[in-house]
N, C-alpha and C. Protein backbone atom coordinates (compact mmCIF):
# COMPACT_ATOMS: atom_id res chain seq x y z
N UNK A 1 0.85 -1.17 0.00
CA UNK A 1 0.00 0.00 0.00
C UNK A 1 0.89 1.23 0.00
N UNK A 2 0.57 2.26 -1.07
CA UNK A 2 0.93 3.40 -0.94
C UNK A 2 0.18 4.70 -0.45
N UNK A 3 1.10 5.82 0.72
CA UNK A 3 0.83 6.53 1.11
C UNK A 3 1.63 7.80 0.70
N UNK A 4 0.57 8.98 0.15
CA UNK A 4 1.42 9.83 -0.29
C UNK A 4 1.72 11.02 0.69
N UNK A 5 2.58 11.63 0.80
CA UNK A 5 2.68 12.87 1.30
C UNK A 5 2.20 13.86 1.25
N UNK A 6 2.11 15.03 1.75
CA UNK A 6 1.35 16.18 1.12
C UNK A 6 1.42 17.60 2.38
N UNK A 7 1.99 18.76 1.68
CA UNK A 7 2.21 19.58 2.90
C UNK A 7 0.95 20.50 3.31
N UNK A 8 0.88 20.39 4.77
CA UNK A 8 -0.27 20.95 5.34
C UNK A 8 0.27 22.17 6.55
N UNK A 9 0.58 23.04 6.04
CA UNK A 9 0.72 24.01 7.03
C UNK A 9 2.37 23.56 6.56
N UNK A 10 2.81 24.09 7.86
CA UNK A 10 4.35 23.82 7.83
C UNK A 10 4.58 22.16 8.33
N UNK A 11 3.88 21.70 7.61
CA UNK A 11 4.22 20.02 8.14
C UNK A 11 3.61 19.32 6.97
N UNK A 12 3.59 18.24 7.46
CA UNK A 12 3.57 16.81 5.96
C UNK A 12 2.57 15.64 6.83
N UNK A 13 1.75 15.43 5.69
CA UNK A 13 0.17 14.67 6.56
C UNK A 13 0.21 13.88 5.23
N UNK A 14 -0.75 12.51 5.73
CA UNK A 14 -0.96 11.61 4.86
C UNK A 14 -2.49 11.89 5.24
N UNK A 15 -3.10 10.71 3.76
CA UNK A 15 -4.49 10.25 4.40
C UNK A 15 -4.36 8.54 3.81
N UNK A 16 -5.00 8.19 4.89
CA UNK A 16 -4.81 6.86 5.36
C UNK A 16 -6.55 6.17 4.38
N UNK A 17 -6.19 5.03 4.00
CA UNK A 17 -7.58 4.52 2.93
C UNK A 17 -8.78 4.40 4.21
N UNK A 18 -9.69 4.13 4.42
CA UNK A 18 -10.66 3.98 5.30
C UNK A 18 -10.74 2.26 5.79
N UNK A 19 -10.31 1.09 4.90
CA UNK A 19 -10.39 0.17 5.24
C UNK A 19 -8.98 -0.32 5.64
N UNK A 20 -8.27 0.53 5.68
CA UNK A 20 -6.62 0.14 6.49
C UNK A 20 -6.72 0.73 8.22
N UNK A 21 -7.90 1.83 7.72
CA UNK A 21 -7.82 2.84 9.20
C UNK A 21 -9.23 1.96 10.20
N UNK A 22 -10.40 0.79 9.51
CA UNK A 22 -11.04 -0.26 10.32
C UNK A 22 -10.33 -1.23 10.71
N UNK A 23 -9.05 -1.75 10.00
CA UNK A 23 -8.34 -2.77 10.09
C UNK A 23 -7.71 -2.28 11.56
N UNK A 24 -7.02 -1.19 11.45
CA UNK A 24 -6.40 -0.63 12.71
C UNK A 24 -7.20 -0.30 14.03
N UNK A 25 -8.82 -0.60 13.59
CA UNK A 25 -9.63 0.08 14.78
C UNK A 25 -8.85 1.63 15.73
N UNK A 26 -9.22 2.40 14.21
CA UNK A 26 -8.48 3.87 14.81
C UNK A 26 -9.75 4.65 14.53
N UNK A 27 -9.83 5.78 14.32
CA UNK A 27 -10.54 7.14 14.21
C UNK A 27 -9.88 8.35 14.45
N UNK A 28 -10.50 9.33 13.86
CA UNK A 28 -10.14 10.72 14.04
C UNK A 28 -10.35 10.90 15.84
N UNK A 29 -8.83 11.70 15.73
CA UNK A 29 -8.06 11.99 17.09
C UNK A 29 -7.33 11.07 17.91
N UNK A 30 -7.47 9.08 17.41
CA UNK A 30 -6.79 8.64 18.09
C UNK A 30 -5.29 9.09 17.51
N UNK A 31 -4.59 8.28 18.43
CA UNK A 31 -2.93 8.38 18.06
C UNK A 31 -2.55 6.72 17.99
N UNK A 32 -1.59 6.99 17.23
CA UNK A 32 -0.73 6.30 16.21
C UNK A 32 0.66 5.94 17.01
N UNK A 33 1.15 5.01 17.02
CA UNK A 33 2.53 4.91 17.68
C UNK A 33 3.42 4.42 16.54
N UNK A 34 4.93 4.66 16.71
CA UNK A 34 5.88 4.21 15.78
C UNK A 34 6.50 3.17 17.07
N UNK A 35 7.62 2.19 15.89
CA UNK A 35 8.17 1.62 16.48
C UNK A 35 9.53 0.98 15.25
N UNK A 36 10.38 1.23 15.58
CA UNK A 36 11.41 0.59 14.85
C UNK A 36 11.88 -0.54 14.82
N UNK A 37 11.82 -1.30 13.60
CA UNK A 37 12.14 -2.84 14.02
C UNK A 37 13.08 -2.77 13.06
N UNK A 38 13.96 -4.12 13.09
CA UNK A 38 14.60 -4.45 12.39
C UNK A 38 14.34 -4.28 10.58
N UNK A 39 12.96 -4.65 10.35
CA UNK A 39 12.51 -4.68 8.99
C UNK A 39 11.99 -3.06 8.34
N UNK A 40 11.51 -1.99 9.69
CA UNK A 40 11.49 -1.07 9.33
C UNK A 40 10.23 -0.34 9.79
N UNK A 41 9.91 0.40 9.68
CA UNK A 41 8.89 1.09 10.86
C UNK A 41 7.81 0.35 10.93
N UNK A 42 7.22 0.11 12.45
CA UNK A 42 5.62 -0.19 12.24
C UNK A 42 5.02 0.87 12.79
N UNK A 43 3.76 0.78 12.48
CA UNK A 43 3.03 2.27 13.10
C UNK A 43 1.67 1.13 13.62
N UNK A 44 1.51 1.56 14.59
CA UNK A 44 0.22 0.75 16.23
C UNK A 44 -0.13 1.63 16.60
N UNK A 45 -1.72 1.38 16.89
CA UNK A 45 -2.12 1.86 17.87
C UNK A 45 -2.02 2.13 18.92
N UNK A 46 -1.44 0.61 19.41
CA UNK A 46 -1.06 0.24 20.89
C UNK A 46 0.15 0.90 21.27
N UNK A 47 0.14 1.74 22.28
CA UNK A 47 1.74 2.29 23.00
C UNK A 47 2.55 1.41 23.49
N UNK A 48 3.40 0.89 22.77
CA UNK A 48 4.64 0.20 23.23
C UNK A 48 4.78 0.72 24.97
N UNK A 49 5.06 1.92 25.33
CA UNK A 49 5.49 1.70 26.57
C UNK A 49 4.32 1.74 27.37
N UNK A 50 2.95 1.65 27.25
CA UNK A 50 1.68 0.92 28.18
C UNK A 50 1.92 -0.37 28.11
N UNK A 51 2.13 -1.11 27.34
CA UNK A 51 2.68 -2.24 27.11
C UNK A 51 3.76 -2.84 28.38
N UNK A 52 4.96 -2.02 28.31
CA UNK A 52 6.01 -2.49 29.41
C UNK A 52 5.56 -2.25 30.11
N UNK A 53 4.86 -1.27 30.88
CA UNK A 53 4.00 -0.99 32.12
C UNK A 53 3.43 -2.01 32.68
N UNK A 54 2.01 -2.45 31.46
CA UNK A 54 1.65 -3.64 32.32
C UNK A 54 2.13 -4.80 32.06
N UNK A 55 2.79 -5.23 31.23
CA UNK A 55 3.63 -6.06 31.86
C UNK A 55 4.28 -6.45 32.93
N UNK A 56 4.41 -5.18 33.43
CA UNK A 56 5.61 -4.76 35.18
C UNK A 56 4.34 -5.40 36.00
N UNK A 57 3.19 -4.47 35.52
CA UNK A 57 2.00 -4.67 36.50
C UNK A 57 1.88 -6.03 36.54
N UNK A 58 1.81 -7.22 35.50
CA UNK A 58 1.35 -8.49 36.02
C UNK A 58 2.19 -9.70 36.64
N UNK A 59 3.84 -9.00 36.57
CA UNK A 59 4.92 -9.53 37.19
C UNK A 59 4.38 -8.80 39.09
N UNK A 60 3.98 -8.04 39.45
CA UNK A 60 3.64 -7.57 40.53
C UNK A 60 2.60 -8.07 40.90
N UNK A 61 1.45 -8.08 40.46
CA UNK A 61 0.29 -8.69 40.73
C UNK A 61 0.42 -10.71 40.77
N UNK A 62 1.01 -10.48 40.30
CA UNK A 62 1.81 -12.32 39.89
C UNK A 62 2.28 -12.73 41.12
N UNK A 63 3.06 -11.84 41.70
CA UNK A 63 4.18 -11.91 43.19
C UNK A 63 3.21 -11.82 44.57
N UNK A 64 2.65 -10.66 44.68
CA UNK A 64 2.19 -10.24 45.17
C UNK A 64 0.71 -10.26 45.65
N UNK A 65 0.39 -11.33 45.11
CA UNK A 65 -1.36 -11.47 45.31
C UNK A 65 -2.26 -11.78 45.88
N UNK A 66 -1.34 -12.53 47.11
CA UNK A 66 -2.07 -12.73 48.58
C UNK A 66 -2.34 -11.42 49.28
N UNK A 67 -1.15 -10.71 48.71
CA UNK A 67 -0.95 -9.05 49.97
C UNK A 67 -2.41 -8.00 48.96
N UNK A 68 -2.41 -8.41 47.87
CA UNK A 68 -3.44 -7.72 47.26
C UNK A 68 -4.90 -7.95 47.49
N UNK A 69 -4.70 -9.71 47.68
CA UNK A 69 -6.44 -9.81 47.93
C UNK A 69 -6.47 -9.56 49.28
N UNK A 70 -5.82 -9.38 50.24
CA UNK A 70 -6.46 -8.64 51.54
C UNK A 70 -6.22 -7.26 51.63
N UNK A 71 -5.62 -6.41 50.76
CA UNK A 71 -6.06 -4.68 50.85
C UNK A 71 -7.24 -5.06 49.86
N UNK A 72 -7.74 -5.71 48.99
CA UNK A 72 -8.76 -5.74 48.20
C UNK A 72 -10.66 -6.32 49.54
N UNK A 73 -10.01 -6.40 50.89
CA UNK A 73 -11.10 -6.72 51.37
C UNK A 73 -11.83 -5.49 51.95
């Protein structure tokens, strides 16, 4: 798929086809994340670093889950 460029103000905007932007379950005003891989950019929805976050969170909740279900009473 090609995306063209195009200058908007002092900056450079694409427009994205409508059935690439359902595939992504996005809409006007979400945000877009980059990420560099080896093969070359991906662009997600999902924030890579909410991601490491909870990850942390279910290594904690994992450890910790006796001490949680009794502040949870």
């Amino acid at each position: 798929m090609e995306l063209k460029l195009r200058k908007t103000g002092n900056s450079l905007a694409t427009t994205w086809p409508k059935e690439l932007l359902s595939r992504l379950n996005v809409k006007e005003g979400d945000r877009l994340y980059t990420v560099e891989t080896p093969h070359g950019v991906l662009v997600t929805p999902y924030d890579p670093k909410f991601g490491k976050t909870m990850d942390a969170a279910r290594r904690v909740m994992a450890r910790d889950r006796d001490a949680l279900k009794e502040l949870a009473k």
